[in-house]
N, C-alpha and C. Protein backbone atom coordinates (compact mmCIF):
# COMPACT_ATOMS: atom_id res chain seq x y z
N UNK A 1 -14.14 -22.75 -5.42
CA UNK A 1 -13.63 -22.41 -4.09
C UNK A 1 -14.79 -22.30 -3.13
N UNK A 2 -14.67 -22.58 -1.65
CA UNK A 2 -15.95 -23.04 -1.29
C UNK A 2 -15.77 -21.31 -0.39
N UNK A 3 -16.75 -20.97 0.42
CA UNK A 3 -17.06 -19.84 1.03
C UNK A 3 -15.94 -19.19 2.18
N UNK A 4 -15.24 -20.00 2.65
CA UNK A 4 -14.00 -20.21 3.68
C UNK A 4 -13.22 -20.18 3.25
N UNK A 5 -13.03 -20.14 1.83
CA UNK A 5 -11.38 -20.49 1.05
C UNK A 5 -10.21 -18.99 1.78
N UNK A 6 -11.10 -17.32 1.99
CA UNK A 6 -10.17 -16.46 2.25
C UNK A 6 -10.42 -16.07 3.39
N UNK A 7 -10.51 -16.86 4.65
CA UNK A 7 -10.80 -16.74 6.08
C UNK A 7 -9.62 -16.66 6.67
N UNK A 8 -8.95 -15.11 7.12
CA UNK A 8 -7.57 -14.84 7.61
C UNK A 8 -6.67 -14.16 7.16
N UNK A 9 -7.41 -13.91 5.45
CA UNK A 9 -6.54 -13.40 4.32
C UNK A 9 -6.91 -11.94 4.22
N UNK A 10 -6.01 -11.15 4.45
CA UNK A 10 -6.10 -9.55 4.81
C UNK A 10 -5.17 -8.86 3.35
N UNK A 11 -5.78 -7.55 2.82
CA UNK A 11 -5.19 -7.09 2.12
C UNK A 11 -5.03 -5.80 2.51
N UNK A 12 -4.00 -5.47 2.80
CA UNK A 12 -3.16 -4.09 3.00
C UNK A 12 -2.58 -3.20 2.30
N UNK A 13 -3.09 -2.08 2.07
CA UNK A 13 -3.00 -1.65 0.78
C UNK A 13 -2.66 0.34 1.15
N UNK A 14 -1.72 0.59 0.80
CA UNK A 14 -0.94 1.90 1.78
C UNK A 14 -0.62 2.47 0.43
N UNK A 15 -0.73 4.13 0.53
CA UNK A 15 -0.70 5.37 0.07
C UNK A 15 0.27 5.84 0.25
N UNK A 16 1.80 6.30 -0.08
CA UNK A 16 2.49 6.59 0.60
C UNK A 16 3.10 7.67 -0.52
N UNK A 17 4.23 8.48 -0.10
CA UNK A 17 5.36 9.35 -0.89
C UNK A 17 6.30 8.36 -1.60
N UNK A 18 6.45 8.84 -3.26
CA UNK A 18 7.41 7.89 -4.03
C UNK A 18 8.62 7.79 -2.99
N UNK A 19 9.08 8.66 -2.49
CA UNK A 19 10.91 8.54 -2.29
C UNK A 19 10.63 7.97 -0.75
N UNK A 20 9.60 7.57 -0.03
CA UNK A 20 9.76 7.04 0.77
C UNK A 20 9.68 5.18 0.68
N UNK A 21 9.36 4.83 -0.81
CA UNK A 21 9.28 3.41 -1.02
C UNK A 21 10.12 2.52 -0.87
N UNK A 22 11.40 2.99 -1.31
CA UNK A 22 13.00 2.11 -0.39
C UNK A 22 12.88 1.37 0.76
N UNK A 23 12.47 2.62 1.95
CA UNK A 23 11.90 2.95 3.23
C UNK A 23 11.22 1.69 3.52
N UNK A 24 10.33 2.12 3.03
CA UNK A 24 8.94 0.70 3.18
C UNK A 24 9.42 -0.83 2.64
N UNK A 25 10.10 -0.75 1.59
CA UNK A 25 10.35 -2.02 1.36
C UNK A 25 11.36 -2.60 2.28
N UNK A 26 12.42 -1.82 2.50
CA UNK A 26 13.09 -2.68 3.62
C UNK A 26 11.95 -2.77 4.67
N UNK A 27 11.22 -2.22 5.23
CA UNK A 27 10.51 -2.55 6.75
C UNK A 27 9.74 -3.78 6.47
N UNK A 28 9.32 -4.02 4.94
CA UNK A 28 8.33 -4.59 5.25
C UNK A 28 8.98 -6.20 4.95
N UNK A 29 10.09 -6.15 4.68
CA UNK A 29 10.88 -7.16 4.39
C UNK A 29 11.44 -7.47 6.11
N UNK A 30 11.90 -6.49 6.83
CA UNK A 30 12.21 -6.74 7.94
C UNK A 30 11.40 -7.40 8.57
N UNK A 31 9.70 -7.22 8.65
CA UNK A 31 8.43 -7.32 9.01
C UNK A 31 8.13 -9.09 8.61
N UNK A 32 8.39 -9.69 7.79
CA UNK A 32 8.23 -10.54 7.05
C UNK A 32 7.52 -11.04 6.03
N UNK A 33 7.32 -9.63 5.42
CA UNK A 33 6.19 -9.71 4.12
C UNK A 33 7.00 -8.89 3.09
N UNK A 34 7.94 -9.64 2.65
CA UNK A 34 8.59 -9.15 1.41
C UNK A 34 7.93 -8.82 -0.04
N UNK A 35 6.41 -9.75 -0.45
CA UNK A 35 5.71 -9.83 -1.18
C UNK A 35 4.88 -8.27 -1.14
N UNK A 36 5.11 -7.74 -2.59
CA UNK A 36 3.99 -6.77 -2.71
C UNK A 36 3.89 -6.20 -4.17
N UNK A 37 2.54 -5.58 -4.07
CA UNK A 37 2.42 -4.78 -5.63
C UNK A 37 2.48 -3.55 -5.37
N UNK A 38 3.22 -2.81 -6.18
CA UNK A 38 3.70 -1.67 -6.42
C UNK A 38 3.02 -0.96 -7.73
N UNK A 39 1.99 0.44 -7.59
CA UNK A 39 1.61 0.92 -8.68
C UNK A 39 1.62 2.39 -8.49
N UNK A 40 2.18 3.06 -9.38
CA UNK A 40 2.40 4.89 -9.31
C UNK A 40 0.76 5.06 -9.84
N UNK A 41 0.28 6.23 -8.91
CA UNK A 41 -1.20 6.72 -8.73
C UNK A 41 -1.09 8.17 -8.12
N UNK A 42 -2.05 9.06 -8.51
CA UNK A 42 -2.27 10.57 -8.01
C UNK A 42 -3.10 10.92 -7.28
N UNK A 43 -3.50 11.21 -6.15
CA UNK A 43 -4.59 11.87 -5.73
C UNK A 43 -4.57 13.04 -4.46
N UNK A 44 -5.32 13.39 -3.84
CA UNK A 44 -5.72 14.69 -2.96
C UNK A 44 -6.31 13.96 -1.65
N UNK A 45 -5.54 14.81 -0.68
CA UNK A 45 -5.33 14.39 1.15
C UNK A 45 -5.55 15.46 1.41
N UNK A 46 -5.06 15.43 2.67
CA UNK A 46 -4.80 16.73 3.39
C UNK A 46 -3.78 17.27 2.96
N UNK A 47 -2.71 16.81 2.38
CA UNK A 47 -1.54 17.64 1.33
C UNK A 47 -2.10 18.68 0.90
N UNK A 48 -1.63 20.07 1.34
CA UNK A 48 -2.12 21.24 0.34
C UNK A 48 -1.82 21.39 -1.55
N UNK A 49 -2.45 21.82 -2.10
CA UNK A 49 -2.49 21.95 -3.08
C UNK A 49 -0.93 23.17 -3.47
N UNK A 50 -0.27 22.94 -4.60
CA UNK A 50 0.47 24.12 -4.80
C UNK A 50 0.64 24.32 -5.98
N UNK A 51 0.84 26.15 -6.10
CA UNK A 51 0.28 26.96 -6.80
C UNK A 51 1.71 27.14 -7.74
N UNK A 52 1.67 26.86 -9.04
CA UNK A 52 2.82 27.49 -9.82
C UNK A 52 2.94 28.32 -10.93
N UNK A 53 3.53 28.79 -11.77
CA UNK A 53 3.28 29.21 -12.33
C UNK A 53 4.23 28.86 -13.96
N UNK A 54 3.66 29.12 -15.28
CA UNK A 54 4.31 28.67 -16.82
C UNK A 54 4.24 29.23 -17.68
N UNK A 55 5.23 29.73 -17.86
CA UNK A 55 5.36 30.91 -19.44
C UNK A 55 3.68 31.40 -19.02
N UNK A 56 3.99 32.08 -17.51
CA UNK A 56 2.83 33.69 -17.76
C UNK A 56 1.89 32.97 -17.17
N UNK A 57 1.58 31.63 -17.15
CA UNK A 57 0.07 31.13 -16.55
C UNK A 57 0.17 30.81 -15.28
N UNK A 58 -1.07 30.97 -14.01
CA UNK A 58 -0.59 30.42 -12.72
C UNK A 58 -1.73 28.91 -13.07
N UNK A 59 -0.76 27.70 -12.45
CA UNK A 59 -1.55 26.62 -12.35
C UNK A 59 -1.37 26.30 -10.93
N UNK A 60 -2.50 25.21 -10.62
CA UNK A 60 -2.59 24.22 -9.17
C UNK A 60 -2.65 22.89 -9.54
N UNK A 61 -1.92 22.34 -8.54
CA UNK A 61 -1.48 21.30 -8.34
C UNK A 61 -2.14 20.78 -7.43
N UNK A 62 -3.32 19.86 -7.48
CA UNK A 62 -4.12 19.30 -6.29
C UNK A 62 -3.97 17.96 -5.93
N UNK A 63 -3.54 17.70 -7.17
CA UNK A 63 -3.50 15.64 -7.38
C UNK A 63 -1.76 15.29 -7.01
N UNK A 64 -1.48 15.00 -6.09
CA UNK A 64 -0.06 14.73 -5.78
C UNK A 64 0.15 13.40 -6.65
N UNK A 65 1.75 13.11 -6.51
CA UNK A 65 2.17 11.71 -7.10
C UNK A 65 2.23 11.03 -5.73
N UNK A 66 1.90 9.64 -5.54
CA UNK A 66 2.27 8.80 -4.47
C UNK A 66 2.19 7.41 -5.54
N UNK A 67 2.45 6.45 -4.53
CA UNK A 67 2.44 4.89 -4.73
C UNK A 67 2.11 4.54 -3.88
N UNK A 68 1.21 3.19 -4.47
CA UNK A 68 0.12 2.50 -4.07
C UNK A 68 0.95 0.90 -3.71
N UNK A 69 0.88 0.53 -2.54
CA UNK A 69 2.05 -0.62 -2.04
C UNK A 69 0.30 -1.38 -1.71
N UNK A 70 0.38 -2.47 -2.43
CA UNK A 70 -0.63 -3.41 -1.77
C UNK A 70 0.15 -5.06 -1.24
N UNK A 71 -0.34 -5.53 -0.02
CA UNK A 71 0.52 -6.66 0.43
C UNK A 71 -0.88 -7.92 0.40
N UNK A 72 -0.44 -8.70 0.82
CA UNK A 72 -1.80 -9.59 0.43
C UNK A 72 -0.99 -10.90 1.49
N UNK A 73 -1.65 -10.88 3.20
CA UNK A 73 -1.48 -11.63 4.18
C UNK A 73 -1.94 -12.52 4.47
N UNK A 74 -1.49 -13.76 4.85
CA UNK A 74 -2.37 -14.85 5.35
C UNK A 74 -1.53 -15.17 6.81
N UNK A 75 -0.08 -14.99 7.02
CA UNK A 75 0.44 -15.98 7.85
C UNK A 75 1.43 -15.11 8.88
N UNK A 76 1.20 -13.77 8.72
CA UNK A 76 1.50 -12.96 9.86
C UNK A 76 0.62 -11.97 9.95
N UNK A 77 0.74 -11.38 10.76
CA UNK A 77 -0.31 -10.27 11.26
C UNK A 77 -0.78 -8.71 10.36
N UNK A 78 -1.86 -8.91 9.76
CA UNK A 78 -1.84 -8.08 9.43
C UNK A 78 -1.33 -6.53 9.84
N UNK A 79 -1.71 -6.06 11.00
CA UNK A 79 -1.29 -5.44 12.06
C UNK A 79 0.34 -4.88 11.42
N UNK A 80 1.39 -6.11 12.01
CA UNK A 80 2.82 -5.85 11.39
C UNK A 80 3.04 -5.13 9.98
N UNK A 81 2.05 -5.35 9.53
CA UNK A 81 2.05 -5.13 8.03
C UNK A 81 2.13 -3.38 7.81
N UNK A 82 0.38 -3.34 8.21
CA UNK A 82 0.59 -2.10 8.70
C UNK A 82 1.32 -1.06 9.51
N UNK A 83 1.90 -1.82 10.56
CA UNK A 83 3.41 -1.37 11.15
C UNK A 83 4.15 -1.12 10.28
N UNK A 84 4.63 -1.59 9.60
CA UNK A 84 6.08 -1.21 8.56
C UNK A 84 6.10 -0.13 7.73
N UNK A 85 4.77 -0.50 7.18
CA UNK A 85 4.33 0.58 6.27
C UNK A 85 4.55 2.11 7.05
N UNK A 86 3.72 1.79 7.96
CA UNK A 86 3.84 3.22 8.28
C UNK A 86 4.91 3.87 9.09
N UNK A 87 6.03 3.22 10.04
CA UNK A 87 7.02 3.40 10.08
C UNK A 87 8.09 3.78 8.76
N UNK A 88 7.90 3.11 7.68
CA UNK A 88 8.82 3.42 6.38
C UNK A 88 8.24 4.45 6.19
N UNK A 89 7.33 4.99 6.33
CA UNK A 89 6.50 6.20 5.33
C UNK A 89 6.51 7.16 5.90
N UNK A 90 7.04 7.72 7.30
CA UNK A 90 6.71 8.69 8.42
C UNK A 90 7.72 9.61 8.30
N UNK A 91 7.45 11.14 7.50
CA UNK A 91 8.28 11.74 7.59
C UNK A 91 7.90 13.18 8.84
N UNK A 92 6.61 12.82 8.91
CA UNK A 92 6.02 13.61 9.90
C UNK A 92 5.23 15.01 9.14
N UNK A 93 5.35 14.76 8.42
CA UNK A 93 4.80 16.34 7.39
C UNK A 93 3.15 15.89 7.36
N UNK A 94 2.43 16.77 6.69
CA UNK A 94 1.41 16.24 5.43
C UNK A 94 1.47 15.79 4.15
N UNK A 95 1.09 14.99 4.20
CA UNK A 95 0.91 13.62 2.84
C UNK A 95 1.72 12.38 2.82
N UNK A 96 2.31 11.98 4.26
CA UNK A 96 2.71 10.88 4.02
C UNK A 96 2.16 9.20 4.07
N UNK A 97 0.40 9.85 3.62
CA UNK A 97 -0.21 8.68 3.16
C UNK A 97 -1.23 8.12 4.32
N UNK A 98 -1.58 7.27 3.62
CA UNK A 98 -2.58 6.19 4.67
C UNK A 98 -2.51 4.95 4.52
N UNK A 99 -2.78 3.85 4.90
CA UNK A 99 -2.84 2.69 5.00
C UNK A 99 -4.50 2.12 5.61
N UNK A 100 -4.71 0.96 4.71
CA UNK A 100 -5.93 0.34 4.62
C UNK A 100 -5.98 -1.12 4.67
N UNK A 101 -6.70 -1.59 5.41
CA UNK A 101 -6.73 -2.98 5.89
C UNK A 101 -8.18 -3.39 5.57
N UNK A 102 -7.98 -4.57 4.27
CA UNK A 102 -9.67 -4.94 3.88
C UNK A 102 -9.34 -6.60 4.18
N UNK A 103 -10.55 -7.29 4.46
CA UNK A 103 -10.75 -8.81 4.25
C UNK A 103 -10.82 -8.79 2.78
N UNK A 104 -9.96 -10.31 2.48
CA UNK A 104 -10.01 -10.51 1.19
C UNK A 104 -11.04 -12.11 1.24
N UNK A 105 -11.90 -12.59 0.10
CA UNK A 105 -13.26 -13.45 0.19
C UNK A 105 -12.04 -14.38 0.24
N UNK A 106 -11.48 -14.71 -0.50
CA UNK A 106 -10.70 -15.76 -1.75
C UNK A 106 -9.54 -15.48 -1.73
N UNK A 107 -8.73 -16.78 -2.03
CA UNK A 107 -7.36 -16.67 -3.55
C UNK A 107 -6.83 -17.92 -3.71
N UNK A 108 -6.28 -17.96 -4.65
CA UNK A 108 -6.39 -18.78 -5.56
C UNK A 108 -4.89 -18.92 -6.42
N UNK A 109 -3.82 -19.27 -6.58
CA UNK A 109 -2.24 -19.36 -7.30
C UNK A 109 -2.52 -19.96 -8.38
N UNK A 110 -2.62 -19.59 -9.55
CA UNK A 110 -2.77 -20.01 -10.51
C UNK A 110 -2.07 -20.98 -11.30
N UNK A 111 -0.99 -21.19 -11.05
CA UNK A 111 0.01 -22.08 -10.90
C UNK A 111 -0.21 -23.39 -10.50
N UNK A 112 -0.36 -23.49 -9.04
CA UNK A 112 -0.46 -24.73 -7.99
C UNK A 112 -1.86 -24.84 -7.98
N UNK A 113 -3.01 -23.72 -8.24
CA UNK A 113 -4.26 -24.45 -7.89
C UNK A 113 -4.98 -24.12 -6.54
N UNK A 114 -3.79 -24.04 -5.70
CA UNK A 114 -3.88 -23.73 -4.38
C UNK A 114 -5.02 -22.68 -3.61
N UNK A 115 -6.11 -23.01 -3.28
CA UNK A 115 -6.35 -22.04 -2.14
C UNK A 115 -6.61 -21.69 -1.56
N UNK A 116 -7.44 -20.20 -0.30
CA UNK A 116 -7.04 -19.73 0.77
C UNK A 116 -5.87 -19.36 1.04
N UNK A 117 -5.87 -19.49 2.42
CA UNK A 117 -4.12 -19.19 2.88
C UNK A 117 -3.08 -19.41 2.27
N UNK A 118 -3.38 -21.20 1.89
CA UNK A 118 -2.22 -22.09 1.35
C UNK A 118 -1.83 -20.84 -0.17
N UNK A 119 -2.87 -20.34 -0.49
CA UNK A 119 -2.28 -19.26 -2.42
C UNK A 119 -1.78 -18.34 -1.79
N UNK A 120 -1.33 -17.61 -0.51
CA UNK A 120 -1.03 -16.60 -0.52
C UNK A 120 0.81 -16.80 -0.34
């Protein structure tokens, strides 16, 4: 693949609350990027930590559950992308995530052979 093959190709990759993923998938289908990877992941935001307690012990809870929605753009705006996302995800509280927009070098469809833009 020559140095230009992922010139345009944006990967968007959003943090969000499990029960808001419905949410997001319709927007982002509305949006026109129906394509995405979906992976359950834990970690610590500005979400406060909470304190519980088990047969007698108090524990904390620092590492929340969210899902990890990554989209992978060539032929609409990244931008939109990030629109959807975060419209689906907005419940207005703390922890309803972040969203991240990286250049991707490459890609490549393993299938067709195809790539740049044309693999995405």
């Amino acid at each position: 693949m020559s140095e230009n093959d992922g010139s345009g190709i944006k990967l968007v990759m959003g943090f969000i609350r499990p029960d808001k993923l419905g949410d997001v998938k319709q927007a982002l289908a509305e949006a026109g990027a129906p394509s995405l990877t979906v992976t359950n992941v834990s970690g610590r935001g500005s979400q406060p930590a909470k304190k519980g307690q088990w047969r007698g012990e108090e524990y904390t809870v620092d590492l929340h559950e969210k899902v990890k929605i990554e989209c992978v753009v060539a032929d609409i705006p990244a931008e939109d992308v990030v629109d959807a996302i975060a419209e689906g995800a907005n419940t207005g509280e703390k922890g309803d995530g972040k969203v991240f927009v990286l250049p991707v070098e490459s890609a490549r469809q393993i299938r067709t052979g195809k790539t740049g833009p044309d693999a995405v």
